[in-house]
PDB file of N, CA and C in Angstrom:
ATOM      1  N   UNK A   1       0.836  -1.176   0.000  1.00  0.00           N
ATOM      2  CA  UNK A   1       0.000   0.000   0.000  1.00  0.00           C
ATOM      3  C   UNK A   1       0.881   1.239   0.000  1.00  0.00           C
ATOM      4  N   UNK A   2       0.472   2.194  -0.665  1.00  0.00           N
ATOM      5  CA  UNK A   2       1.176   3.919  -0.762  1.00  0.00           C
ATOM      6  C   UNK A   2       0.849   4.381   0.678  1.00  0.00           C
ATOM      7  N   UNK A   3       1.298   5.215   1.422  1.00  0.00           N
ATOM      8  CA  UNK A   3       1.087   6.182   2.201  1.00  0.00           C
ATOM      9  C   UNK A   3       0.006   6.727   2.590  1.00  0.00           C
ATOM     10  N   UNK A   4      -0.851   6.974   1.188  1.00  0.00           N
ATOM     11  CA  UNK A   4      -2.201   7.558   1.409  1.00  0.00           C
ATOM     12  C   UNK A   4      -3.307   6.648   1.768  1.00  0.00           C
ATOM     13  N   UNK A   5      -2.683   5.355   1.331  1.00  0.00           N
ATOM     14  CA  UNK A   5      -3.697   3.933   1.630  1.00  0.00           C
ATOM     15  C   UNK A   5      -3.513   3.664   3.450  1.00  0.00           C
ATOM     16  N   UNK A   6      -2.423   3.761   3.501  1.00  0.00           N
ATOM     17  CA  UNK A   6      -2.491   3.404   5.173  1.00  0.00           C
ATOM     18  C   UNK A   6      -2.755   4.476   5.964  1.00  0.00           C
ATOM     19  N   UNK A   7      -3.128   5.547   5.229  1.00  0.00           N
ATOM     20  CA  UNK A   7      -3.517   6.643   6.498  1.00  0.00           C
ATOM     21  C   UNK A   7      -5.086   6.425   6.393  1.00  0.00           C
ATOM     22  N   UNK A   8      -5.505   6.528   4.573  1.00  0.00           N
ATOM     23  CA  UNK A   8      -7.012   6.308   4.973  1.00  0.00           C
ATOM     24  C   UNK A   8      -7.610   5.069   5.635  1.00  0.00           C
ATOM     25  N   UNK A   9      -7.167   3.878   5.760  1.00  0.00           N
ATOM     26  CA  UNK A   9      -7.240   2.819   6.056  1.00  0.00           C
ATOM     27  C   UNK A   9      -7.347   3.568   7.998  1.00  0.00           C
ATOM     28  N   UNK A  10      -6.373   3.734   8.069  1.00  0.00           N
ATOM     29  CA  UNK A  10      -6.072   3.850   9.393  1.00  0.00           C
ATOM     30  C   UNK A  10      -6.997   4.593  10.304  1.00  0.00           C
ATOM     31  N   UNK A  11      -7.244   5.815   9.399  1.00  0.00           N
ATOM     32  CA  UNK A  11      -8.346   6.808   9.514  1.00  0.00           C
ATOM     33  C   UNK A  11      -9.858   5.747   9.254  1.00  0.00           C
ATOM     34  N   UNK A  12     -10.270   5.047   8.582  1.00  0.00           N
ATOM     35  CA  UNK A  12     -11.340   4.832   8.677  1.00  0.00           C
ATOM     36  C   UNK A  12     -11.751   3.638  10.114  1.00  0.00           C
ATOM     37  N   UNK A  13     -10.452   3.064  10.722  1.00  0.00           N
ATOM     38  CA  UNK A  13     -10.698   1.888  11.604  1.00  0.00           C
ATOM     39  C   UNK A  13     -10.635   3.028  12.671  1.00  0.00           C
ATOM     40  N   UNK A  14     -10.109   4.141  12.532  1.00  0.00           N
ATOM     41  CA  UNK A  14     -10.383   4.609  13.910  1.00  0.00           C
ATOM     42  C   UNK A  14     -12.011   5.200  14.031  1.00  0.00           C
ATOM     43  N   UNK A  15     -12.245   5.441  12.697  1.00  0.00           N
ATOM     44  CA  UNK A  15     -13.768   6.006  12.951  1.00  0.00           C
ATOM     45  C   UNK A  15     -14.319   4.777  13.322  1.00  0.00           C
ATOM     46  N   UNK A  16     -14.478   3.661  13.447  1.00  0.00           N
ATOM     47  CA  UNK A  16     -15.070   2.129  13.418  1.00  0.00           C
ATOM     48  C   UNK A  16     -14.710   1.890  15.016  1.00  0.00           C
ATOM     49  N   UNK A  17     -13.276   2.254  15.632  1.00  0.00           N
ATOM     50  CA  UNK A  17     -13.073   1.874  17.245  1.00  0.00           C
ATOM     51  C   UNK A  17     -12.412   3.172  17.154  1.00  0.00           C
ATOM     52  N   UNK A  18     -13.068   3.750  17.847  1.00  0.00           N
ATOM     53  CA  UNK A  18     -12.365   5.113  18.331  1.00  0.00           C
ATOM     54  C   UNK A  18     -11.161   4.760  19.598  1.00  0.00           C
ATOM     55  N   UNK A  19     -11.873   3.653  20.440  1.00  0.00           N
ATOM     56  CA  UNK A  19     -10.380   3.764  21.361  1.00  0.00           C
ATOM     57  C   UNK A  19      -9.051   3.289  20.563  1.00  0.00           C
ATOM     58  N   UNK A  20      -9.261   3.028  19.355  1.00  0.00           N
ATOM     59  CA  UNK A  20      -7.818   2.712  18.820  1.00  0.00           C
ATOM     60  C   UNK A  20      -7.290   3.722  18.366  1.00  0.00           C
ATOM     61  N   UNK A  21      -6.263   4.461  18.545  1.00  0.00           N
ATOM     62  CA  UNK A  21      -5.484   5.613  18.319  1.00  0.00           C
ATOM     63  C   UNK A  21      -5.011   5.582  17.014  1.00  0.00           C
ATOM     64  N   UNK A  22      -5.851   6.535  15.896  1.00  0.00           N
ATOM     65  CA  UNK A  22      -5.282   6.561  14.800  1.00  0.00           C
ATOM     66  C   UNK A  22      -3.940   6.443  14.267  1.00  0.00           C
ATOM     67  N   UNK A  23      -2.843   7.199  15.071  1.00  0.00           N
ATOM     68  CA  UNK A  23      -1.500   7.517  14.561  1.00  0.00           C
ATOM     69  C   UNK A  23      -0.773   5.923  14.844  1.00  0.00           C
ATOM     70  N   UNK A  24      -1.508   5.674  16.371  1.00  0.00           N
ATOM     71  CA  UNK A  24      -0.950   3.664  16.504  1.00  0.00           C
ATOM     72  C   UNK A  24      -1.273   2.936  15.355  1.00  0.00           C
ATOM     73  N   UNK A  25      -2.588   2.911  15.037  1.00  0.00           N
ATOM     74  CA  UNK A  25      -3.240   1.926  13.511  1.00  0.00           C
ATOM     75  C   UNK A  25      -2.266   2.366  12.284  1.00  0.00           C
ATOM     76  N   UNK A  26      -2.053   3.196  12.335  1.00  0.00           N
ATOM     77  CA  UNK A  26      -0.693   4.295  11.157  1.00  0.00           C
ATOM     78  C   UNK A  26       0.099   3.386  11.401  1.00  0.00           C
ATOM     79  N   UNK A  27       0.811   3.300  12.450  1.00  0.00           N
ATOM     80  CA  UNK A  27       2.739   2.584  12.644  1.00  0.00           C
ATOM     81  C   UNK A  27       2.119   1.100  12.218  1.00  0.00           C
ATOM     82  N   UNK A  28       0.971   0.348  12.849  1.00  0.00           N
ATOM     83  CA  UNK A  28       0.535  -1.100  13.094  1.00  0.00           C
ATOM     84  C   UNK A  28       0.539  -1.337  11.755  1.00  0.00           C
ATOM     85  N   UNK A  29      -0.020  -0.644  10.661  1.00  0.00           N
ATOM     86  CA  UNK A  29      -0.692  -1.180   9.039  1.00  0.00           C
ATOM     87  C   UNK A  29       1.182  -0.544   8.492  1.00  0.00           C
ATOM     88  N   UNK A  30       1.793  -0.284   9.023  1.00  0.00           N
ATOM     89  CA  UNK A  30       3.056   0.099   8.184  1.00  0.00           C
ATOM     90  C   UNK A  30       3.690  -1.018   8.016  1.00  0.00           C
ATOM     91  N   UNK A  31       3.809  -1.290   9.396  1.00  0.00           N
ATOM     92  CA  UNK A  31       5.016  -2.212   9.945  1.00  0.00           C
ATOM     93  C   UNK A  31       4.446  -3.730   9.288  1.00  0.00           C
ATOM     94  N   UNK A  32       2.838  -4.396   9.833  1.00  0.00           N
ATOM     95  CA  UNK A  32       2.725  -5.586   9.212  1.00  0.00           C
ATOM     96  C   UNK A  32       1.529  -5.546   8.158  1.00  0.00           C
ATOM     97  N   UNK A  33       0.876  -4.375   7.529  1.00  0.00           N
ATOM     98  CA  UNK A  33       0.314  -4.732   6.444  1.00  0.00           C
ATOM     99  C   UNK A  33       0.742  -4.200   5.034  1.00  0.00           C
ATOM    100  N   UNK A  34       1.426  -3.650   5.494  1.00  0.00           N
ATOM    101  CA  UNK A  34       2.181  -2.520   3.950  1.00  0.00           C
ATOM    102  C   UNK A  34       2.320  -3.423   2.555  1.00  0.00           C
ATOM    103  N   UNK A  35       2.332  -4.692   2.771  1.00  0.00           N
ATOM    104  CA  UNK A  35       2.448  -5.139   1.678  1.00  0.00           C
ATOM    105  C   UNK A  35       1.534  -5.667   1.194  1.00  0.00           C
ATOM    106  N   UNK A  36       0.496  -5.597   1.934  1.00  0.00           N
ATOM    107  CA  UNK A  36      -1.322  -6.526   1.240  1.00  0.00           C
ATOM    108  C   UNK A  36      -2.048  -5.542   0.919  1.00  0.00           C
ATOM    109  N   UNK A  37      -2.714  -5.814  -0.103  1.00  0.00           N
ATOM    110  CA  UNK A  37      -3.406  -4.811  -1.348  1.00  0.00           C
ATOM    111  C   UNK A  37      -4.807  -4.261  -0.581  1.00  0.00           C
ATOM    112  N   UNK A  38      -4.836  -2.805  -0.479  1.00  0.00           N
ATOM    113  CA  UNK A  38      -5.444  -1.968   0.512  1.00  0.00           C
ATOM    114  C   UNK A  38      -6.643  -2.304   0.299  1.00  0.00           C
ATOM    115  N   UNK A  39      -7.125  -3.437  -0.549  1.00  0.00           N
ATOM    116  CA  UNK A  39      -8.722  -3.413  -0.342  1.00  0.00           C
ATOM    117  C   UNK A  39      -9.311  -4.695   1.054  1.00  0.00           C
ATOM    118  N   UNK A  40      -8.236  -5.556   0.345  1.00  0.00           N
ATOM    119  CA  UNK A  40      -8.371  -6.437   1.528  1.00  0.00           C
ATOM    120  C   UNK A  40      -7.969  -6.130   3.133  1.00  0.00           C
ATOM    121  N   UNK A  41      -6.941  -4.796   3.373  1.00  0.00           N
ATOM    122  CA  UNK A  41      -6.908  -4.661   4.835  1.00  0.00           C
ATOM    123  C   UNK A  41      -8.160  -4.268   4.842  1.00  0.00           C
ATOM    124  N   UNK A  42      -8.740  -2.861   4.251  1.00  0.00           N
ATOM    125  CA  UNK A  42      -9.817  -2.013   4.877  1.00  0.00           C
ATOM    126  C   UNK A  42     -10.906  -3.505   5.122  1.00  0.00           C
ATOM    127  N   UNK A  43     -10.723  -4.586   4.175  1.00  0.00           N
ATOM    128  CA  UNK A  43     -11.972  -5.530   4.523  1.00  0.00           C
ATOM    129  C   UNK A  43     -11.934  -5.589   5.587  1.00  0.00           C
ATOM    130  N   UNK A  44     -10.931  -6.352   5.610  1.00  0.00           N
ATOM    131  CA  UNK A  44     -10.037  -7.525   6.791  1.00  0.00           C
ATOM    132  C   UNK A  44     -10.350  -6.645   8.147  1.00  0.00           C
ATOM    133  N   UNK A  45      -9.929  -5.189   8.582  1.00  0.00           N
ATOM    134  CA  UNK A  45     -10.187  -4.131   9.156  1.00  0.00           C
ATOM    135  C   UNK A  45     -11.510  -4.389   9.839  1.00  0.00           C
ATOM    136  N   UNK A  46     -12.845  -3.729   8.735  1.00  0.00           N
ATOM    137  CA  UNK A  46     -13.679  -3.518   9.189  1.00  0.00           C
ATOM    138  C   UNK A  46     -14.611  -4.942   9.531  1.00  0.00           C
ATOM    139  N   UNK A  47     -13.985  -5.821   9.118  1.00  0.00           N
ATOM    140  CA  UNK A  47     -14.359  -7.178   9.778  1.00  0.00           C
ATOM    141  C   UNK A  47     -14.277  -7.178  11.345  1.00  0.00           C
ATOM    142  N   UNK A  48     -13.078  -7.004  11.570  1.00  0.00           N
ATOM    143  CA  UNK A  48     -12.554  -7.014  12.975  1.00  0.00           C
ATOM    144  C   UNK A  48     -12.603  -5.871  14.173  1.00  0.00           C
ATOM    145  N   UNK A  49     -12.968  -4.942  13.544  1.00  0.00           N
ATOM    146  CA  UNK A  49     -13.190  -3.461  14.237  1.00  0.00           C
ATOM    147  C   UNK A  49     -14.696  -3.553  14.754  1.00  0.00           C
ATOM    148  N   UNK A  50     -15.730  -4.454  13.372  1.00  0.00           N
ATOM    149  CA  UNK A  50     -16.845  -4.510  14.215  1.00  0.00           C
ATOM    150  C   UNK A  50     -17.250  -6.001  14.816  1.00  0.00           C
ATOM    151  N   UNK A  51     -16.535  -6.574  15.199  1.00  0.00           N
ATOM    152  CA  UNK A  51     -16.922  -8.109  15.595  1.00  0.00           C
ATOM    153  C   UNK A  51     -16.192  -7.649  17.403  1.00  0.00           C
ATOM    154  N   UNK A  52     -17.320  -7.673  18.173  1.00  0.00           N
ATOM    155  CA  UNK A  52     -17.135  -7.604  19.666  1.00  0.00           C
ATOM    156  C   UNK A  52     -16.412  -8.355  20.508  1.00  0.00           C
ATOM    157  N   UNK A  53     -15.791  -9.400  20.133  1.00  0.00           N
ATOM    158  CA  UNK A  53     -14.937  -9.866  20.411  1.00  0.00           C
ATOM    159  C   UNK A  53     -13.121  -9.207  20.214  1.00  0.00           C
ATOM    160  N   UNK A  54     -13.268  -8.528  19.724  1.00  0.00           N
ATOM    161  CA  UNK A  54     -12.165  -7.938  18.970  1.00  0.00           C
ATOM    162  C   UNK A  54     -11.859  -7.540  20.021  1.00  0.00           C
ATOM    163  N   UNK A  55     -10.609  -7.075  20.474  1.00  0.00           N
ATOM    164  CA  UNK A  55      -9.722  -6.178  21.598  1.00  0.00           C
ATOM    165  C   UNK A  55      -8.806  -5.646  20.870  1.00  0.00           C
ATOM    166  N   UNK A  56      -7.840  -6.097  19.843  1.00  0.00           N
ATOM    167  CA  UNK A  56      -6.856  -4.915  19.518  1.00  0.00           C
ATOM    168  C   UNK A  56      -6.727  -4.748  17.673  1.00  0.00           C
ATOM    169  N   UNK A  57      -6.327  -4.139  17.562  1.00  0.00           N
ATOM    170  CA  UNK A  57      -6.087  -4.554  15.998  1.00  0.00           C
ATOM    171  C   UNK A  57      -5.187  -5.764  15.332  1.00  0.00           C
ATOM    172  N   UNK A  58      -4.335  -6.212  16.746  1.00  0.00           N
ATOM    173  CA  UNK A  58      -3.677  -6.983  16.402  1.00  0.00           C
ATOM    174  C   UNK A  58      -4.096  -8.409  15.429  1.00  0.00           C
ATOM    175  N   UNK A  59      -5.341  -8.839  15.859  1.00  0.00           N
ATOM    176  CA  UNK A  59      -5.972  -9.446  15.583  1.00  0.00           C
ATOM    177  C   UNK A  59      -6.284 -10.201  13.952  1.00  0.00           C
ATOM    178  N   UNK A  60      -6.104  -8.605  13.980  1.00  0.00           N
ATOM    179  CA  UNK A  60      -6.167  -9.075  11.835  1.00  0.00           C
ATOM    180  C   UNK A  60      -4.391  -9.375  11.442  1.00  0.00           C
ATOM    181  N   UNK A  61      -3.532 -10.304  12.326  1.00  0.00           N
ATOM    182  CA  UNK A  61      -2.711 -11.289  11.755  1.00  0.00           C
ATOM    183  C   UNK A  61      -2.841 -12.073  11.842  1.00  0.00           C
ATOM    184  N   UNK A  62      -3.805 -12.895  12.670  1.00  0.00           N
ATOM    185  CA  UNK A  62      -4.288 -14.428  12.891  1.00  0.00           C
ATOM    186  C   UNK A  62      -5.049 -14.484  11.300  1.00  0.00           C
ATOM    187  N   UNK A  63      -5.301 -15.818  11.209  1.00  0.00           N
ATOM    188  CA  UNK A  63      -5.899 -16.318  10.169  1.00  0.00           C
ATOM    189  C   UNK A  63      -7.390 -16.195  10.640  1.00  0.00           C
ATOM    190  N   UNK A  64      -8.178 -15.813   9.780  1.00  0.00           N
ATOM    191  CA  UNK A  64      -9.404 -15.525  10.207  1.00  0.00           C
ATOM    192  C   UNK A  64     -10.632 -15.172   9.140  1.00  0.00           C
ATOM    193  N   UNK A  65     -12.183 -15.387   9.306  1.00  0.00           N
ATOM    194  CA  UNK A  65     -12.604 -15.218   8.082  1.00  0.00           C
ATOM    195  C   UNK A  65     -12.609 -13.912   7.441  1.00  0.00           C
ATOM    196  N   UNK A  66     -12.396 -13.084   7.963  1.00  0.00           N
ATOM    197  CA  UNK A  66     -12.042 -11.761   7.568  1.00  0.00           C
ATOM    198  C   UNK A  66     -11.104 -11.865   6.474  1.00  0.00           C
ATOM    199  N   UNK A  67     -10.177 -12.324   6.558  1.00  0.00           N
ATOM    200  CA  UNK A  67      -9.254 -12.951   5.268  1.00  0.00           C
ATOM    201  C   UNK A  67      -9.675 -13.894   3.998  1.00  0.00           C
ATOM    202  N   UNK A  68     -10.918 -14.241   4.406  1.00  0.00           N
ATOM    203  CA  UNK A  68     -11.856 -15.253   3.524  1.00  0.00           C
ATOM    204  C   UNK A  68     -12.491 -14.091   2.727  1.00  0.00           C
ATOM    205  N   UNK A  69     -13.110 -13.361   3.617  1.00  0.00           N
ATOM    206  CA  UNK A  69     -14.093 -12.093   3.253  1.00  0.00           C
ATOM    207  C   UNK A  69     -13.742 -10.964   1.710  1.00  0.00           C
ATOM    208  N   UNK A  70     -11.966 -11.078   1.515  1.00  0.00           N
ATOM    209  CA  UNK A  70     -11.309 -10.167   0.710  1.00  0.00           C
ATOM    210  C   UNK A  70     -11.250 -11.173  -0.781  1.00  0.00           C
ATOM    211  N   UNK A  71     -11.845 -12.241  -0.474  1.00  0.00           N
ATOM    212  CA  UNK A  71     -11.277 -13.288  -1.853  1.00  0.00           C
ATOM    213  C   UNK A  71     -12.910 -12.692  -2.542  1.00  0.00           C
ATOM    214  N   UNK A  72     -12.191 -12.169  -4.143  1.00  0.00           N
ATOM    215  CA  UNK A  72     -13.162 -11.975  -4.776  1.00  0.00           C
ATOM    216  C   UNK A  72     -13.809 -13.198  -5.445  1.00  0.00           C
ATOM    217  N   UNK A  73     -14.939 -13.168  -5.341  1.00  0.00           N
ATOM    218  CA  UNK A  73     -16.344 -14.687  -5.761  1.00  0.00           C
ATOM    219  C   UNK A  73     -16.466 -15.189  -4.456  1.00  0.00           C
ATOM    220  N   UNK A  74     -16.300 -15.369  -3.366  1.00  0.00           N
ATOM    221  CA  UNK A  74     -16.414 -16.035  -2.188  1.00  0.00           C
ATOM    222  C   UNK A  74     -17.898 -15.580  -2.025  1.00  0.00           C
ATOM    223  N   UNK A  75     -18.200 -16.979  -2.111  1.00  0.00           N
ATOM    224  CA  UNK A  75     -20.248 -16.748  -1.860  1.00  0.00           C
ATOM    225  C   UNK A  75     -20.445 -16.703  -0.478  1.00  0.00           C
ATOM    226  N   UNK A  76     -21.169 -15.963  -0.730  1.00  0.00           N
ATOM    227  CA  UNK A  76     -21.917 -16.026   1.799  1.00  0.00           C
ATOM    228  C   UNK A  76     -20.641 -15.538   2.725  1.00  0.00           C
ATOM    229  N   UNK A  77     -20.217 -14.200   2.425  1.00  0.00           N
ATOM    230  CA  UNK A  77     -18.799 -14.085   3.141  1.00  0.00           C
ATOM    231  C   UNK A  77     -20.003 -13.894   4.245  1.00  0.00           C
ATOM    232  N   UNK A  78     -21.891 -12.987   4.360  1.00  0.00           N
ATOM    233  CA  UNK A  78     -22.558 -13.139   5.546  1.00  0.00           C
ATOM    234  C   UNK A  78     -23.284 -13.520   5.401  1.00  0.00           C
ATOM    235  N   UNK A  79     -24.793 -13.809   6.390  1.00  0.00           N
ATOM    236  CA  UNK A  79     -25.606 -14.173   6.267  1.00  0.00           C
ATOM    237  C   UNK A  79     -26.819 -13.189   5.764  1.00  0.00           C
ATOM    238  N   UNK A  80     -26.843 -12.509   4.238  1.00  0.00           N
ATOM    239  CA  UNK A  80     -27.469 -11.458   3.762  1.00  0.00           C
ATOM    240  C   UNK A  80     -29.201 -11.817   3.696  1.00  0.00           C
ATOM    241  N   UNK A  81     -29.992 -10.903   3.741  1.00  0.00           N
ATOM    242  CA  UNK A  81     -31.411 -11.075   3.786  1.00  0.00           C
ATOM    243  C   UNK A  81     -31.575 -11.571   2.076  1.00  0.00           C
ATOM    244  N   UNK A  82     -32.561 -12.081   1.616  1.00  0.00           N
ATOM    245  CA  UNK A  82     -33.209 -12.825   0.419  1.00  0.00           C
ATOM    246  C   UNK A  82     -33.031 -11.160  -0.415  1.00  0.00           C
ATOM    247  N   UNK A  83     -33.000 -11.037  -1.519  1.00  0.00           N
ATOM    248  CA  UNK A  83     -33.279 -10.288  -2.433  1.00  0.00           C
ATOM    249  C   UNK A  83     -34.516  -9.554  -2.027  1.00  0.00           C
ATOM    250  N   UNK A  84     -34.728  -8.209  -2.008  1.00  0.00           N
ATOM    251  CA  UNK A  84     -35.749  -7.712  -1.706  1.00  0.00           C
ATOM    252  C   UNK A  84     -36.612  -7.009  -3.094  1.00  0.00           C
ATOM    253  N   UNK A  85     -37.494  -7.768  -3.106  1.00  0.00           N
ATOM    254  CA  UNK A  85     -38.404  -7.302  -4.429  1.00  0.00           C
ATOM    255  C   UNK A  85     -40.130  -6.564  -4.066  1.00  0.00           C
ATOM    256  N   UNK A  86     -39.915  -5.396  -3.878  1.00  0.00           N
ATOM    257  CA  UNK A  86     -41.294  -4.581  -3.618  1.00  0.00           C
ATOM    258  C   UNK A  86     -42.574  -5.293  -4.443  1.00  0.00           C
ATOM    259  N   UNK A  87     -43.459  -4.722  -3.379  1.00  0.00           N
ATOM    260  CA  UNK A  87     -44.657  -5.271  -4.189  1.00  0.00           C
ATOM    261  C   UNK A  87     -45.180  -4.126  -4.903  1.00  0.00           C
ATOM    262  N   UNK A  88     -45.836  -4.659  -5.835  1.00  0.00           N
ATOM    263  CA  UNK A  88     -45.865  -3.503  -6.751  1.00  0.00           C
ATOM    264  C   UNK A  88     -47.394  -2.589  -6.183  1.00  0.00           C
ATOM    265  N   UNK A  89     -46.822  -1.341  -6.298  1.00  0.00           N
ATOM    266  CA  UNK A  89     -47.666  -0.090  -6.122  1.00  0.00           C
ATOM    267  C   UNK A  89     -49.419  -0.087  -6.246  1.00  0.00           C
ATOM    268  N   UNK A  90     -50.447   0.212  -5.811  1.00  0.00           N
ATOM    269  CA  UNK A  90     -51.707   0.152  -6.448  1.00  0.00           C
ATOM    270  C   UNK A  90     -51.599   1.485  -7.185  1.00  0.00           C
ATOM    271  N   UNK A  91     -52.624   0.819  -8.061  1.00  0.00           N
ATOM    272  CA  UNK A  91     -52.632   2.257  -9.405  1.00  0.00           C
ATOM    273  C   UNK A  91     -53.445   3.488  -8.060  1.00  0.00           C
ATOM    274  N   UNK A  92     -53.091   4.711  -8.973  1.00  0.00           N
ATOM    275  CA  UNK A  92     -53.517   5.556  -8.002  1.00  0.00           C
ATOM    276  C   UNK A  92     -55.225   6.009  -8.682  1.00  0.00           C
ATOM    277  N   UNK A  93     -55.932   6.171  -7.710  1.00  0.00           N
ATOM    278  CA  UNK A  93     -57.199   6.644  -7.716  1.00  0.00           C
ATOM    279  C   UNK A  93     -57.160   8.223  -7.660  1.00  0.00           C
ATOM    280  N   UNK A  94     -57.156   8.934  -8.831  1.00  0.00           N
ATOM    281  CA  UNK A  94     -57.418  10.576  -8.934  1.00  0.00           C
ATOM    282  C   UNK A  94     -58.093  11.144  -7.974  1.00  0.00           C
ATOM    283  N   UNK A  95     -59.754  10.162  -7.806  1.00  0.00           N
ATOM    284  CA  UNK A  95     -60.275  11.005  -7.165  1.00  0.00           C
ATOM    285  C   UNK A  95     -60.196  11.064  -5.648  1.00  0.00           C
ATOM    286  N   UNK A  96     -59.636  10.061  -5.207  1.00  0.00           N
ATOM    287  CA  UNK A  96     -59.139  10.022  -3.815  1.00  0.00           C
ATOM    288  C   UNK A  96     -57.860  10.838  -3.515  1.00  0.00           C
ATOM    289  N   UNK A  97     -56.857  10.722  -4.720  1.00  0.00           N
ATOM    290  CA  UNK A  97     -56.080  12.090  -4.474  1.00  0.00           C
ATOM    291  C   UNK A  97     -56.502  13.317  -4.418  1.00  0.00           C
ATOM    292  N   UNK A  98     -57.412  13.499  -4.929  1.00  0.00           N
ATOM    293  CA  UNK A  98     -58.036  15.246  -5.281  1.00  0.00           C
ATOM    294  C   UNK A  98     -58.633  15.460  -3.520  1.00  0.00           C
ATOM    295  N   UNK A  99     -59.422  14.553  -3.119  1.00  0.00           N
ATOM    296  CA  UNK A  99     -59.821  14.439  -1.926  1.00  0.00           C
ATOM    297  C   UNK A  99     -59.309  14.591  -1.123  1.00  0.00           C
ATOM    298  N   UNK A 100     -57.770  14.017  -0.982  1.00  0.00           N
ATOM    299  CA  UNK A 100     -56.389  14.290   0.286  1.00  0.00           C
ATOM    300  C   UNK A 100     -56.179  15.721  -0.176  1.00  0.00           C
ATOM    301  N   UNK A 101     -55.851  16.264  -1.146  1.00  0.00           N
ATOM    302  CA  UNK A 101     -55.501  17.202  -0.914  1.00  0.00           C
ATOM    303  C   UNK A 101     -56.059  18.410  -0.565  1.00  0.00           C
ATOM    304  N   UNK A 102     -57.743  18.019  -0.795  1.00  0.00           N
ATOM    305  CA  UNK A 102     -58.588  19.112  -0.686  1.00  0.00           C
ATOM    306  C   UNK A 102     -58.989  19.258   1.527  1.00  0.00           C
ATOM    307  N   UNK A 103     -58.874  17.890   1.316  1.00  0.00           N
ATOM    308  CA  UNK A 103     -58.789  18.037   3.098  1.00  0.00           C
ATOM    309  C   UNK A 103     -57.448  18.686   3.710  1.00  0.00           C
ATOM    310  N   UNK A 104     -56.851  18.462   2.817  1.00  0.00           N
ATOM    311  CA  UNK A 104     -55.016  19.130   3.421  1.00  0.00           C
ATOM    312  C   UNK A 104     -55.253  20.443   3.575  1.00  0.00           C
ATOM    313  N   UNK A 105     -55.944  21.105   2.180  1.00  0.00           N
ATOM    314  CA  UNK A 105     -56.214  22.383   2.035  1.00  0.00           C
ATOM    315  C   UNK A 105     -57.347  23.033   3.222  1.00  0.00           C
ATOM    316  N   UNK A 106     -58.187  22.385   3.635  1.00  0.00           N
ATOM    317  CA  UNK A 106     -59.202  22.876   4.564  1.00  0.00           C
ATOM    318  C   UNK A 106     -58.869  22.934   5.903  1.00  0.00           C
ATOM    319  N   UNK A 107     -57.595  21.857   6.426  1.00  0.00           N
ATOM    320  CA  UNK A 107     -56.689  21.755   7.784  1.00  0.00           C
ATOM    321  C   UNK A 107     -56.031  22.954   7.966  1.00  0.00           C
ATOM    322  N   UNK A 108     -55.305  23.190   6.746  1.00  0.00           N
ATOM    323  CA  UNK A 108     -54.394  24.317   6.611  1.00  0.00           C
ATOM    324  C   UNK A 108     -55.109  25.777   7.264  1.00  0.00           C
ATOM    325  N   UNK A 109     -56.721  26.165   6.554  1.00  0.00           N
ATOM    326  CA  UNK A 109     -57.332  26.840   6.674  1.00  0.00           C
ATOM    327  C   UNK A 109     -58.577  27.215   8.476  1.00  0.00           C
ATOM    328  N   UNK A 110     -58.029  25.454   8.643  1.00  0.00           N
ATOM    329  CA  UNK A 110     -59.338  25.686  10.129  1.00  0.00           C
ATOM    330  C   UNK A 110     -58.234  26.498  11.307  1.00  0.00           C
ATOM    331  N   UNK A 111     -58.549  27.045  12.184  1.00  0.00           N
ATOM    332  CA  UNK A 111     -58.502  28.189  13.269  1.00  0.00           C
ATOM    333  C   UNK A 111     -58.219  26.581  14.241  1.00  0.00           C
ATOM    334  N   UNK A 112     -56.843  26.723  14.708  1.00  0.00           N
ATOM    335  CA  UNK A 112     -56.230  26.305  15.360  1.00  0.00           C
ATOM    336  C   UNK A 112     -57.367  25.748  16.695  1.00  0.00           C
ATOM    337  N   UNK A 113     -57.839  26.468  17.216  1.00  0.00           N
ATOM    338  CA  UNK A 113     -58.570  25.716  18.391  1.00  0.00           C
ATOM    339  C   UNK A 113     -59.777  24.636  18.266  1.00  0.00           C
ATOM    340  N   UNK A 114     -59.798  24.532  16.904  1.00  0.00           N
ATOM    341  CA  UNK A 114     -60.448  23.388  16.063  1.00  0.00           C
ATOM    342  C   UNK A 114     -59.762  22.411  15.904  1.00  0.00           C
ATOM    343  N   UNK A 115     -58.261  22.222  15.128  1.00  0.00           N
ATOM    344  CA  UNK A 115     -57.789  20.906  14.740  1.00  0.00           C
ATOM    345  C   UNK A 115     -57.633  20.069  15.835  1.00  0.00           C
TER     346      UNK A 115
END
């Protein structure tokens, strides 16, 4: 990774665990990730930044699925909800719209110690 990869990297795990001290995550991703391709730390990262078990950053050098998570085609890295397909809309009725709005218009108009 360039320079600018391990600061944003670094910068985004601290927004994810704030008690981890940005400028520490800086030296930590220098020293042992500098050489793995910045998409897979930020994965690998935000795998481990939000899994509650986590205590340090150290963590993302163990082998772990977080490291599974960065392999591109890997099916079910989670357990994602079914495809979500809306149901489709009812046609709209004009004259029931003309109606909402004509009551909108008469709310607007009633003297407060009425509504």
């Amino acid at each position: 990774m360039i320079q600018t990869e391990i600061e944003r990297v670094a910068l985004a795990v601290h927004g994810l665990r704030p008690d981890w001290p940005a400028t520490s995550l800086r030296t930590f991703i220098e020293n042992n990730l500098a050489d793995r391709a910045y998409r897979d730390v930020m994965v690998a990262f935000a795998w481990i930044a939000c899994d509650p078990v986590t205590d340090t950053p150290k963590r993302i050098l163990a082998s772990g699925p977080w490291w599974n998570a960065t392999r591109s085609g890997t099916a079910h890295v989670t357990d994602l909800p079914p495809h979500f397909a809306p149901e489709p809309m009812p046609k709209r009725d004009p004259a029931r719209h003309r109606e909402l709005i004509d009551r909108f218009k008469q709310d607007l108009h009633r003297p407060e110690e009425t509504k």
